[in-house]
PDB file of N, CA and C in Angstrom:
ATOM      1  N   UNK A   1      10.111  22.317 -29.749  1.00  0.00           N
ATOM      2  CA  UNK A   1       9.907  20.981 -30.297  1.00  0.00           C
ATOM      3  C   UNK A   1       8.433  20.642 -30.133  1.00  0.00           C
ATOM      4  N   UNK A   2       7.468  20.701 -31.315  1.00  0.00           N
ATOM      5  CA  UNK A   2       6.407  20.130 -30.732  1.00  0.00           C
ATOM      6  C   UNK A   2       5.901  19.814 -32.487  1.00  0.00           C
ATOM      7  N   UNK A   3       4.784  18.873 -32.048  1.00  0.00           N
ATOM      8  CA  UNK A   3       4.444  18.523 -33.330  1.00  0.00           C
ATOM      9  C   UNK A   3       3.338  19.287 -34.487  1.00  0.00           C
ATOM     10  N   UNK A   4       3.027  19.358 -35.764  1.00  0.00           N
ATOM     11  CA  UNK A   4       2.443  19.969 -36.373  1.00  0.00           C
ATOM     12  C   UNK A   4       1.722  18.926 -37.533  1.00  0.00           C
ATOM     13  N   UNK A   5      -0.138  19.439 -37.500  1.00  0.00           N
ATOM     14  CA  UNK A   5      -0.412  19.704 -36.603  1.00  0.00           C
ATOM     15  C   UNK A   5      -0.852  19.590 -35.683  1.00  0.00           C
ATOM     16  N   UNK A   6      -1.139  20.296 -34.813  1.00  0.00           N
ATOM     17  CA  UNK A   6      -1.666  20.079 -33.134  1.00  0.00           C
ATOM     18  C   UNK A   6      -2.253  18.945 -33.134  1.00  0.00           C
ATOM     19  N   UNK A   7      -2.043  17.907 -32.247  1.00  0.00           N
ATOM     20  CA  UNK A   7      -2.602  16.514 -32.004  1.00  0.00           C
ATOM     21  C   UNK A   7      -2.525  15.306 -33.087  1.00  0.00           C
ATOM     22  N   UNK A   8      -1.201  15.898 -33.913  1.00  0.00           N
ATOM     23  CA  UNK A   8      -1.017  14.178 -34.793  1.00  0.00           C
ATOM     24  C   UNK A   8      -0.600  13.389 -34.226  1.00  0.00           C
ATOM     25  N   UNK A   9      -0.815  12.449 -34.636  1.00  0.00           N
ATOM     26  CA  UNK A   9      -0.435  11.409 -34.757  1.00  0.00           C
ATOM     27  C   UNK A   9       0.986  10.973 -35.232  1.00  0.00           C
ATOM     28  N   UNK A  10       2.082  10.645 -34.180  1.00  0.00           N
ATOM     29  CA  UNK A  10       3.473  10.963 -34.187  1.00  0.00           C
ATOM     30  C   UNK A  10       4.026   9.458 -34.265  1.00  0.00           C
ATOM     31  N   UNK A  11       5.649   9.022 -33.505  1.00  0.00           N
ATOM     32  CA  UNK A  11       6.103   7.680 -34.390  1.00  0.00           C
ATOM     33  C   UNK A  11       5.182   7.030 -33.359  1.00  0.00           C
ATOM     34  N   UNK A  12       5.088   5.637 -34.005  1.00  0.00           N
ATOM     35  CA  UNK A  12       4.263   4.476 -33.118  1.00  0.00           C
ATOM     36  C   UNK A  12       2.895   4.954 -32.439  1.00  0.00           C
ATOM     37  N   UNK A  13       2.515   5.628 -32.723  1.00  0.00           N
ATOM     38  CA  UNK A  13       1.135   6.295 -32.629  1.00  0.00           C
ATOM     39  C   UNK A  13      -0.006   5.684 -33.255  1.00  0.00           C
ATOM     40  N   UNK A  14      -1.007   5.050 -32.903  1.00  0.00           N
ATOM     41  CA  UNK A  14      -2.174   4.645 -33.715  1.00  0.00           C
ATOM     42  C   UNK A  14      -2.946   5.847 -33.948  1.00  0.00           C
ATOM     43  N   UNK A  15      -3.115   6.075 -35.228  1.00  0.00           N
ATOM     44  CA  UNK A  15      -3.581   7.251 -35.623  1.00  0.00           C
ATOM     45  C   UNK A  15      -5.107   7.476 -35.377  1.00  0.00           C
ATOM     46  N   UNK A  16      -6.103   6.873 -34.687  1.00  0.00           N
ATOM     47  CA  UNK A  16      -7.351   7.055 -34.408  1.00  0.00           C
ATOM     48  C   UNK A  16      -7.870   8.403 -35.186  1.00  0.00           C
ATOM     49  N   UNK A  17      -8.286   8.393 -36.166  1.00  0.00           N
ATOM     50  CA  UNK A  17      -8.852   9.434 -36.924  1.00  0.00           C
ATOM     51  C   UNK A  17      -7.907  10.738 -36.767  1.00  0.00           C
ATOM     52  N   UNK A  18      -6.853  10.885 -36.576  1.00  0.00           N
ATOM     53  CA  UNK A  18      -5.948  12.006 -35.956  1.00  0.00           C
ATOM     54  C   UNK A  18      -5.047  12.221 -37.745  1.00  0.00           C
ATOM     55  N   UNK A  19      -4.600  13.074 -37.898  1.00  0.00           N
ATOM     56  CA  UNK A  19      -4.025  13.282 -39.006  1.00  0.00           C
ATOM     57  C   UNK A  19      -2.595  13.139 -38.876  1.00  0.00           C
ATOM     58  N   UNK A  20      -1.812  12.699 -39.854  1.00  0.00           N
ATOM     59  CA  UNK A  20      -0.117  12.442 -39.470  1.00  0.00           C
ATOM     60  C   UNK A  20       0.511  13.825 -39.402  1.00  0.00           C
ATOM     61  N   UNK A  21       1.316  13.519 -38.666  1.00  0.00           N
ATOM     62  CA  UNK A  21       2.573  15.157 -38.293  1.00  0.00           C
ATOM     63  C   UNK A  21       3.133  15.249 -39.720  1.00  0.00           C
ATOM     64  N   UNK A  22       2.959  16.376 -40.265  1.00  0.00           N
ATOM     65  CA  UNK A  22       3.765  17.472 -41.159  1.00  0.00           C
ATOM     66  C   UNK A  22       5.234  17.472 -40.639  1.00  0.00           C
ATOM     67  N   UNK A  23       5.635  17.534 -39.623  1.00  0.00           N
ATOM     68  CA  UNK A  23       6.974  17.891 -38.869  1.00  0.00           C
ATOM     69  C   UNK A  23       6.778  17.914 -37.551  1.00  0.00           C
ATOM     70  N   UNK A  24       8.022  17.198 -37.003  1.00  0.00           N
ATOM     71  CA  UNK A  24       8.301  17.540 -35.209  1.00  0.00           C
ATOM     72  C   UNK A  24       7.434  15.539 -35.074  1.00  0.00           C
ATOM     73  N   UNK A  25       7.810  14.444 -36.138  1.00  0.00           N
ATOM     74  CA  UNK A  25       7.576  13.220 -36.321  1.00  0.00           C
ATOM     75  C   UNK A  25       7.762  12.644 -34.883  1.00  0.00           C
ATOM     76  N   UNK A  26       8.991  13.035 -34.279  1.00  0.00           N
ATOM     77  CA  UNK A  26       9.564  12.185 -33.119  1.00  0.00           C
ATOM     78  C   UNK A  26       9.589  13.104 -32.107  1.00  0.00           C
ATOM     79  N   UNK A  27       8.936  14.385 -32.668  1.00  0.00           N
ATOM     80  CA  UNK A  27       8.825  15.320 -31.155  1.00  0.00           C
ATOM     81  C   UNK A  27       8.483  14.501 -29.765  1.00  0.00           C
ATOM     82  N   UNK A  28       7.318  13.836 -29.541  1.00  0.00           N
ATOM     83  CA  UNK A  28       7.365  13.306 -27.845  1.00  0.00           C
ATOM     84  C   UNK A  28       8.742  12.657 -27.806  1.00  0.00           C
ATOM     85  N   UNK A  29       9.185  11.850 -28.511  1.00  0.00           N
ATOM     86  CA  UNK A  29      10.318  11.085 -27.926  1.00  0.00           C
ATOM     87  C   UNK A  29      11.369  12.672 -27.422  1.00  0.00           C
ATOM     88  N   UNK A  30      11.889  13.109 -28.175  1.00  0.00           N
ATOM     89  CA  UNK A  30      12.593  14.261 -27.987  1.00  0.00           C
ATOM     90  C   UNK A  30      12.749  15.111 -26.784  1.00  0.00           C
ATOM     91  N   UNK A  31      10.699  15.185 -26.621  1.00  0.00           N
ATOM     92  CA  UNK A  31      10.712  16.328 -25.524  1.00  0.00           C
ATOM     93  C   UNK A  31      10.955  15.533 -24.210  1.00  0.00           C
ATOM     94  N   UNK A  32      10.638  13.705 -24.231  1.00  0.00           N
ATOM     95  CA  UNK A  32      10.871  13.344 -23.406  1.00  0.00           C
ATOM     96  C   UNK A  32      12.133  13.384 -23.097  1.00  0.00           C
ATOM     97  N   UNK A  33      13.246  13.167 -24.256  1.00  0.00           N
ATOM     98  CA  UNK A  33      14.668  12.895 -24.197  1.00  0.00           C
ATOM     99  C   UNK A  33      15.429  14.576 -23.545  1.00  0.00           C
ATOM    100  N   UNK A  34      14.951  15.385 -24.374  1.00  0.00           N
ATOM    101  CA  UNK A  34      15.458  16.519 -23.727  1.00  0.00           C
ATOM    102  C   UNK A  34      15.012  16.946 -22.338  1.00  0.00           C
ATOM    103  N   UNK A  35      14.072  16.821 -21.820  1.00  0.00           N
ATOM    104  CA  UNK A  35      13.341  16.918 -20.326  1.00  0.00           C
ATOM    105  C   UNK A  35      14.264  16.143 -19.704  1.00  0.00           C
ATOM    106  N   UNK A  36      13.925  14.563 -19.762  1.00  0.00           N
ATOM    107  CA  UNK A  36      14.362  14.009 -18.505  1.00  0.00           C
ATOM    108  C   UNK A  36      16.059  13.157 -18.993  1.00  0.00           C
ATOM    109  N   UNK A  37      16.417  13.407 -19.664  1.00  0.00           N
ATOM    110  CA  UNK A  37      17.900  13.323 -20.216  1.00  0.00           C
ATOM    111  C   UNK A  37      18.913  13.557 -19.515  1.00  0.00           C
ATOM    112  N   UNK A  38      18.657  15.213 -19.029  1.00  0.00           N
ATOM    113  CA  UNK A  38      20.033  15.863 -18.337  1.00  0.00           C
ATOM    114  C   UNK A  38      19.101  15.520 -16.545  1.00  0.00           C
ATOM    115  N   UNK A  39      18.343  15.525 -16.224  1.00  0.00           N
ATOM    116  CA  UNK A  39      18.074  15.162 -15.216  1.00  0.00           C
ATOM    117  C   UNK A  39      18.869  14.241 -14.768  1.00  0.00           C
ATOM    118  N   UNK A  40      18.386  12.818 -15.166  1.00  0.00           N
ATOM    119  CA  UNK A  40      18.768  11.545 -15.242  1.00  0.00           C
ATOM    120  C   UNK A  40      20.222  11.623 -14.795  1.00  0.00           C
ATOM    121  N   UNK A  41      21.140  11.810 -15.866  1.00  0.00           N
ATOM    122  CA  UNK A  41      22.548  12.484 -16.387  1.00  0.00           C
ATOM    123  C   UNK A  41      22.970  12.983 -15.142  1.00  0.00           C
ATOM    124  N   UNK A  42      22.403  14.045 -14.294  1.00  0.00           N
ATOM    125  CA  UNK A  42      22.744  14.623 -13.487  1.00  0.00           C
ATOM    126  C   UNK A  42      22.439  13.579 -11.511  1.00  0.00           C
ATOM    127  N   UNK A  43      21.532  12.910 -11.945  1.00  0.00           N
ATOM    128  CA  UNK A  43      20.959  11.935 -10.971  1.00  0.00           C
ATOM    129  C   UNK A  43      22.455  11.192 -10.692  1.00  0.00           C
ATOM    130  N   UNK A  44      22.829  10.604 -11.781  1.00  0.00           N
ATOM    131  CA  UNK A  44      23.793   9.081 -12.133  1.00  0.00           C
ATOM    132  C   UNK A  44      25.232  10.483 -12.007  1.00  0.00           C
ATOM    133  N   UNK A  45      25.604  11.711 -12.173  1.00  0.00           N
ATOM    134  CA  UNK A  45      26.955  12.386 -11.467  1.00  0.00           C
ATOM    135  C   UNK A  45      26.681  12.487 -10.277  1.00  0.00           C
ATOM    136  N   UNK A  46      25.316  13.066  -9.621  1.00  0.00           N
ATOM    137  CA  UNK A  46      25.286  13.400  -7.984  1.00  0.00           C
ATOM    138  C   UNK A  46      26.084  12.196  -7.113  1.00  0.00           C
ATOM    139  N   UNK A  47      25.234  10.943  -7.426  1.00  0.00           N
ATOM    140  CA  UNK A  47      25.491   9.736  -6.951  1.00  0.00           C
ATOM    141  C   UNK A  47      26.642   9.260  -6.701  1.00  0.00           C
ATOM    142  N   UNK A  48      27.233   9.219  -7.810  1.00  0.00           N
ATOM    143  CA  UNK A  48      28.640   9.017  -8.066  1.00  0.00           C
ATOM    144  C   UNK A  48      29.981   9.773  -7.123  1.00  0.00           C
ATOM    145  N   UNK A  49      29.194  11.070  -7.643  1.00  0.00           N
ATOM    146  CA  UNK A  49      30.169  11.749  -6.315  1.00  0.00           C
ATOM    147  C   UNK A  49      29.751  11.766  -5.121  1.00  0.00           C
ATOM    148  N   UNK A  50      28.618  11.688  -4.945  1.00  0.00           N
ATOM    149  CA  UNK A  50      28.608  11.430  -3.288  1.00  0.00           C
ATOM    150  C   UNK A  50      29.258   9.811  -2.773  1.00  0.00           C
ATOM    151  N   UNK A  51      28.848   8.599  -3.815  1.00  0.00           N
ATOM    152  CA  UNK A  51      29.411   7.709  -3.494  1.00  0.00           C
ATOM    153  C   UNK A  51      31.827   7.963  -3.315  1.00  0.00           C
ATOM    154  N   UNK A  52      32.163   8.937  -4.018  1.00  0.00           N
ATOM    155  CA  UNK A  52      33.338   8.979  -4.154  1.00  0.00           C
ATOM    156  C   UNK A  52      33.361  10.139  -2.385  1.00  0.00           C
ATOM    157  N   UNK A  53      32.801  10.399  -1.975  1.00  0.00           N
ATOM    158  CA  UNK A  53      32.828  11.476  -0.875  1.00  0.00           C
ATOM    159  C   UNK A  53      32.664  10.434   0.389  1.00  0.00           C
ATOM    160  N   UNK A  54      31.741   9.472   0.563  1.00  0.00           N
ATOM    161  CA  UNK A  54      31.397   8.453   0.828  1.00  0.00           C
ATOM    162  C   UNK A  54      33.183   7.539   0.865  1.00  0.00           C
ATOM    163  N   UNK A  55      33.738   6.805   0.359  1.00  0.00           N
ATOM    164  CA  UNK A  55      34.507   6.228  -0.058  1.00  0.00           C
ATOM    165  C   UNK A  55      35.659   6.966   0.864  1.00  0.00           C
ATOM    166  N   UNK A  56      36.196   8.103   0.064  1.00  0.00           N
ATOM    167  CA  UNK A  56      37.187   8.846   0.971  1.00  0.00           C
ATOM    168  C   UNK A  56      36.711   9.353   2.514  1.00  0.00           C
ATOM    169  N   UNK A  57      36.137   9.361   2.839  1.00  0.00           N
ATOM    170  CA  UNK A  57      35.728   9.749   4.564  1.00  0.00           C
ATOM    171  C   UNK A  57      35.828   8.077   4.871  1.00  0.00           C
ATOM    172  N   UNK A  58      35.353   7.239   4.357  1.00  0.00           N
ATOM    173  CA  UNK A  58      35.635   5.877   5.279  1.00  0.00           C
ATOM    174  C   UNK A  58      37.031   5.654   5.116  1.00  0.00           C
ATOM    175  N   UNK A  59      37.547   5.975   4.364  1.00  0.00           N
ATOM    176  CA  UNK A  59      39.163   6.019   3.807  1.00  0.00           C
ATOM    177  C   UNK A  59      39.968   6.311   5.266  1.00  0.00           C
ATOM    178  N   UNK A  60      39.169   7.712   4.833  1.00  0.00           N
ATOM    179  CA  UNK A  60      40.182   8.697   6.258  1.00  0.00           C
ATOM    180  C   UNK A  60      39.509   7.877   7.662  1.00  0.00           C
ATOM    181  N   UNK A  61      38.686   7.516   7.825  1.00  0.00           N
ATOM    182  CA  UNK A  61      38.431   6.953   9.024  1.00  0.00           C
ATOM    183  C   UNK A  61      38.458   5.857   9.885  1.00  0.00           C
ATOM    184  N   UNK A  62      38.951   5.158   8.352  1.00  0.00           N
ATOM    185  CA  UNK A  62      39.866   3.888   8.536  1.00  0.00           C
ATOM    186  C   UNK A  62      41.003   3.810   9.116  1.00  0.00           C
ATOM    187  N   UNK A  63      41.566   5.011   8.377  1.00  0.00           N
ATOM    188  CA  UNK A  63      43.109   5.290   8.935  1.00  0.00           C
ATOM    189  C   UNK A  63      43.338   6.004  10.573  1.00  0.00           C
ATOM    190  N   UNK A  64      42.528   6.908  10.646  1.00  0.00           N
ATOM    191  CA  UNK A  64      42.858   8.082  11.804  1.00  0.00           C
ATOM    192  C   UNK A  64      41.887   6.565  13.175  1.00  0.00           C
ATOM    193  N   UNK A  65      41.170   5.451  12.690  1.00  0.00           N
ATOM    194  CA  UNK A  65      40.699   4.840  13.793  1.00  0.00           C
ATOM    195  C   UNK A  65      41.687   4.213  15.098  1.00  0.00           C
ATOM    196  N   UNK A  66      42.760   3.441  14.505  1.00  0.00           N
ATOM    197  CA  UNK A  66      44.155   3.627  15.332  1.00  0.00           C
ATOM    198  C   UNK A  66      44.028   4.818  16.288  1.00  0.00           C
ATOM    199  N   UNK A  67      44.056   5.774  16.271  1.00  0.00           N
ATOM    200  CA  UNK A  67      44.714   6.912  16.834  1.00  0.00           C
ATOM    201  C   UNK A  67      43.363   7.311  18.176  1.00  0.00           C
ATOM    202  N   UNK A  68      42.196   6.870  17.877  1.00  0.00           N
ATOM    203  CA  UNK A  68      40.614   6.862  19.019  1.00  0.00           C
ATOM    204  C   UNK A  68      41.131   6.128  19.907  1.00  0.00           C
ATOM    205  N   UNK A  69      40.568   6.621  21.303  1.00  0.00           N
ATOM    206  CA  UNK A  69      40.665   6.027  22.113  1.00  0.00           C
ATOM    207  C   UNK A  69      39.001   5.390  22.367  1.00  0.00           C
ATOM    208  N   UNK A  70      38.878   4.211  23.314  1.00  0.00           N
ATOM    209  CA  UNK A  70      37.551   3.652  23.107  1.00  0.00           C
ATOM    210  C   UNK A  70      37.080   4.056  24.396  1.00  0.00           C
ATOM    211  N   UNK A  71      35.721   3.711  24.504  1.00  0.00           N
ATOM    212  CA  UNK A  71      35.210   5.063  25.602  1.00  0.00           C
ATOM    213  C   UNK A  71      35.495   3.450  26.796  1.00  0.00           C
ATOM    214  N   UNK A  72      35.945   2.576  26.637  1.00  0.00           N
ATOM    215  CA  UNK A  72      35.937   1.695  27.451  1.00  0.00           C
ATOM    216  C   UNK A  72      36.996   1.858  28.716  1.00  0.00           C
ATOM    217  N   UNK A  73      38.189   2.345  28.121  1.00  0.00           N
ATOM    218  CA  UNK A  73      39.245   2.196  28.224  1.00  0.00           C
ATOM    219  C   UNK A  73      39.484   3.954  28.707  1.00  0.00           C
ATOM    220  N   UNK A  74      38.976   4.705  28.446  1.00  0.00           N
ATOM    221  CA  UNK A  74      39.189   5.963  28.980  1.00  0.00           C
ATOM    222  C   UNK A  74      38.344   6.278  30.416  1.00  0.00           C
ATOM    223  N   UNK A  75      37.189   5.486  30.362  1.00  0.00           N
ATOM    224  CA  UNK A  75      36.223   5.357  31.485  1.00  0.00           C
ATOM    225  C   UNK A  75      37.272   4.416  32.639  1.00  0.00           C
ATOM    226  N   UNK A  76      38.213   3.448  32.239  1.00  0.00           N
ATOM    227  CA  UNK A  76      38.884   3.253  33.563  1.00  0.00           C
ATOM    228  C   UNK A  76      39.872   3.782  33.984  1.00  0.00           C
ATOM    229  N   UNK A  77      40.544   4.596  33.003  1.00  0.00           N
ATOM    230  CA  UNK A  77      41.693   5.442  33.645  1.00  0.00           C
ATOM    231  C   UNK A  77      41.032   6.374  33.927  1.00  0.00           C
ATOM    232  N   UNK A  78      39.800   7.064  33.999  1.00  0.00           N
ATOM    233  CA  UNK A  78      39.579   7.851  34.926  1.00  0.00           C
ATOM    234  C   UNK A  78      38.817   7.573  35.869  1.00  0.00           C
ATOM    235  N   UNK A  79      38.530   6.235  36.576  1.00  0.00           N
ATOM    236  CA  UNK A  79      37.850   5.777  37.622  1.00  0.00           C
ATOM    237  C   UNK A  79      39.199   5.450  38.367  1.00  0.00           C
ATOM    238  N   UNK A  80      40.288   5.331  37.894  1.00  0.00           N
ATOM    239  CA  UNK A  80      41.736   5.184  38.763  1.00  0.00           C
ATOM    240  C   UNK A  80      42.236   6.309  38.749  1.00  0.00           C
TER     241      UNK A  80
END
């Protein structure tokens, strides 16, 4: 994806003496979109599942907290 030729002047571009693109018009938008697209994409799944990994461990630790003993309470049955 790149534009033709070399150094036109592409969309929304002030053309400062630069000649207009033949083809590849919206190339920067593109290369930006294809570059940082699946990044992004992949940023906003990591998250998500770590927030869902996140979620279930407080889940489970909600539940199994009942079952801890507190160090308060174990420190006097073994001072008796």
């Amino acid at each position: 994806i790149s534009p033709a030729p070399i150094n036109c002047a592409a969309a929304g571009e002030i053309p400062d003496g630069r000649p207009p693109c033949e083809r590849g018009y919206y190339a920067p938008v593109l290369q930006w979109a294809i570059f940082y697209g699946p990044i992004w994409a992949l940023i906003i799944i990591v998250t998500a599942i770590m927030a869902s990994v996140y979620a279930s461990v407080r889940k489970l630790e909600k539940k199994n907290e009942r079952y801890t003993v507190s160090q308060s309470s174990s420190k006097s049955k073994a001072d008796s």
